[in-house]
Protein backbone atom coordinates (compact mmCIF):
# COMPACT_ATOMS: atom_id res chain seq x y z
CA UNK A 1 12.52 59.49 0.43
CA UNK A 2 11.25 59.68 -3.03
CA UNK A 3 14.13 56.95 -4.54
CA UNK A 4 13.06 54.78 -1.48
CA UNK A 5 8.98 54.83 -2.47
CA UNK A 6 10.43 52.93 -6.14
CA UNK A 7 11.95 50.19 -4.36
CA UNK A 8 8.93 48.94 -2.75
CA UNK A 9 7.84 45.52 -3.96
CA UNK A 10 4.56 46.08 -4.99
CA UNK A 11 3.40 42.48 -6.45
CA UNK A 12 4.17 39.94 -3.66
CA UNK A 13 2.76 36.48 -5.19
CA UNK A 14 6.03 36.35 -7.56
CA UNK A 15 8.05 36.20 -4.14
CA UNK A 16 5.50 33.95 -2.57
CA UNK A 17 6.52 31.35 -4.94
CA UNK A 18 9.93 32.03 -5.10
CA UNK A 19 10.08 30.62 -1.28
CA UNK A 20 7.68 27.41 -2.11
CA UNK A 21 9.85 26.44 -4.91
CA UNK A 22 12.64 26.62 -2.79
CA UNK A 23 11.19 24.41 -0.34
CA UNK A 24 9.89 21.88 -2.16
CA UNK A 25 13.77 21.66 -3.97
CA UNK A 26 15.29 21.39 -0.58
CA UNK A 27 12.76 18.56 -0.08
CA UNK A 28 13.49 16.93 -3.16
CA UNK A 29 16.89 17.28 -2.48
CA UNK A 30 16.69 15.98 0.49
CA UNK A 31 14.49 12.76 -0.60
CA UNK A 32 17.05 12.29 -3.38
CA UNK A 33 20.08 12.17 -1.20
CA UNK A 34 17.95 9.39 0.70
CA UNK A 35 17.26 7.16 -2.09
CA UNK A 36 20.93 7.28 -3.22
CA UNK A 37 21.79 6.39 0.49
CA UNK A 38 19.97 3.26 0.38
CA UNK A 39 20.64 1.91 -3.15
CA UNK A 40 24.73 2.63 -1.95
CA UNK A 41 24.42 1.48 1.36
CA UNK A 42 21.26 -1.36 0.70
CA UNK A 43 18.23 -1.22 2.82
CA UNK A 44 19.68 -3.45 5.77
CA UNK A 45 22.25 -0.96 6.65
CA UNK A 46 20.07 2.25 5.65
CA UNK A 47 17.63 0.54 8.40
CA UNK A 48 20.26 -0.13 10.68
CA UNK A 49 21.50 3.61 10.72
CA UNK A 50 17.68 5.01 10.88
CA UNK A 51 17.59 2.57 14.18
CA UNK A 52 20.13 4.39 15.75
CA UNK A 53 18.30 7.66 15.26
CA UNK A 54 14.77 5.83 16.01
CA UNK A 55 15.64 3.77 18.58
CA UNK A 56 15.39 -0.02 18.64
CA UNK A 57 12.33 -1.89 18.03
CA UNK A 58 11.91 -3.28 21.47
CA UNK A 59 12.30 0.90 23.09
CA UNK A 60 9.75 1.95 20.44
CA UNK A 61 7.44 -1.29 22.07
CA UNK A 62 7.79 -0.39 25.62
CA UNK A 63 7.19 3.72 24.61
CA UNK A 64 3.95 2.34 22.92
CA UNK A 65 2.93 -0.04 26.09
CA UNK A 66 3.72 2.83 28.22
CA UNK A 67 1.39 5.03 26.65
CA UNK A 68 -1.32 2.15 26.45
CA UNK A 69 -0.52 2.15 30.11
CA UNK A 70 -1.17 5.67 30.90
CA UNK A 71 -4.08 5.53 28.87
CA UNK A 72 -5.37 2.41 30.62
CA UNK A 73 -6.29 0.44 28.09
CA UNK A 74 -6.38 -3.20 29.52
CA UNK A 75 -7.30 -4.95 26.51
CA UNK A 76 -4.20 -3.59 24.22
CA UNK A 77 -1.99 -3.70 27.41
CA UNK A 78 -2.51 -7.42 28.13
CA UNK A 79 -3.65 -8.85 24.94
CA UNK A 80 -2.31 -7.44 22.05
CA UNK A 81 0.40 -9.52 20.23
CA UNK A 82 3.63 -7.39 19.11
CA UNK A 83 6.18 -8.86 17.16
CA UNK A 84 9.72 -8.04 17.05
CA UNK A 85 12.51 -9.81 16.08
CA UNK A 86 10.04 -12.93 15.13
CA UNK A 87 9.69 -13.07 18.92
CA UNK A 88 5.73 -12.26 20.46
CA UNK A 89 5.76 -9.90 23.38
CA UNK A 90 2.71 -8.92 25.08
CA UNK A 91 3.18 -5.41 26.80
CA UNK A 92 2.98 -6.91 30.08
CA UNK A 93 6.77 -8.69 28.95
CA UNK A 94 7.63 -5.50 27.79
CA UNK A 95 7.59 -2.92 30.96
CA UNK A 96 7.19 -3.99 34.72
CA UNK A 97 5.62 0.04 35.91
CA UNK A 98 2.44 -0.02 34.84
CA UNK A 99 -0.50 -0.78 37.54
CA UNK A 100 -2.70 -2.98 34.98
CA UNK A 101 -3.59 -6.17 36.24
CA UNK A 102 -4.05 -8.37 33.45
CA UNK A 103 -5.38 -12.01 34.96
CA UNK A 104 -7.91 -13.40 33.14
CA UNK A 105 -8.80 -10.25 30.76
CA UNK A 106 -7.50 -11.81 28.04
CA UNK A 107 -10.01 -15.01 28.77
CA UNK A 108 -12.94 -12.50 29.42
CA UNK A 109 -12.45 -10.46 26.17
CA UNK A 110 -13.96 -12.53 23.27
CA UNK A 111 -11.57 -12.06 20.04
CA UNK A 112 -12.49 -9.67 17.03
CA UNK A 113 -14.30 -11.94 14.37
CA UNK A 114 -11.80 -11.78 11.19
């Protein structure tokens, strides 16, 4: 029991940072191994391969419209411009489920002054 008492850490801050460092090099790391990615690969295809993880623009649209749809926020629903693809899509184009009527609120609404 005695030898066991000796072995006892008794300053814990050293080990404390021991495990931050650590971190912060796996995140550096990790950040590196990125950059190198896209100055082999070039940004197109680095963006390209992210999208495949992500999801394509237009899916990452209709999650957004769906939550302005749940939400019930007409104004963002029916009026806000998103652009993908150089294309405009309101969220109304984007998903057909959502219960939001939008006739005339886009007329009713006067536009934010720039």
């Amino acid at each position: 029991m005695i030898l066991m008492n000796n072995f006892k850490i008794k300053n814990k801050r050293g080990l404390e940072l021991a495990i931050s460092t650590i971190i912060l090099l796996l995140l550096g790391i990790l950040v590196l191994i990125g950059l190198i990615t896209i100055l082999i690969m070039g940004w197109d295809n680095f963006k390209m391969n992210i999208g495949i993880i992500l999801g394509s623009d237009i899916s990452q649209m209709q999650k957004q419209c769906k939550l302005q749809c749940e939400l019930n926020n007409n104004y963002d629903y029916c009026c806000e411009i998103k652009k993908i693809d150089n294309n405009e899509y309101t969220c109304d184009n984007l998903i057909d489920d959502c219960e939001i009527e939008c006739n005339d609120i886009c007329d009713s609404i006067p536009p934010i002054p720039d």
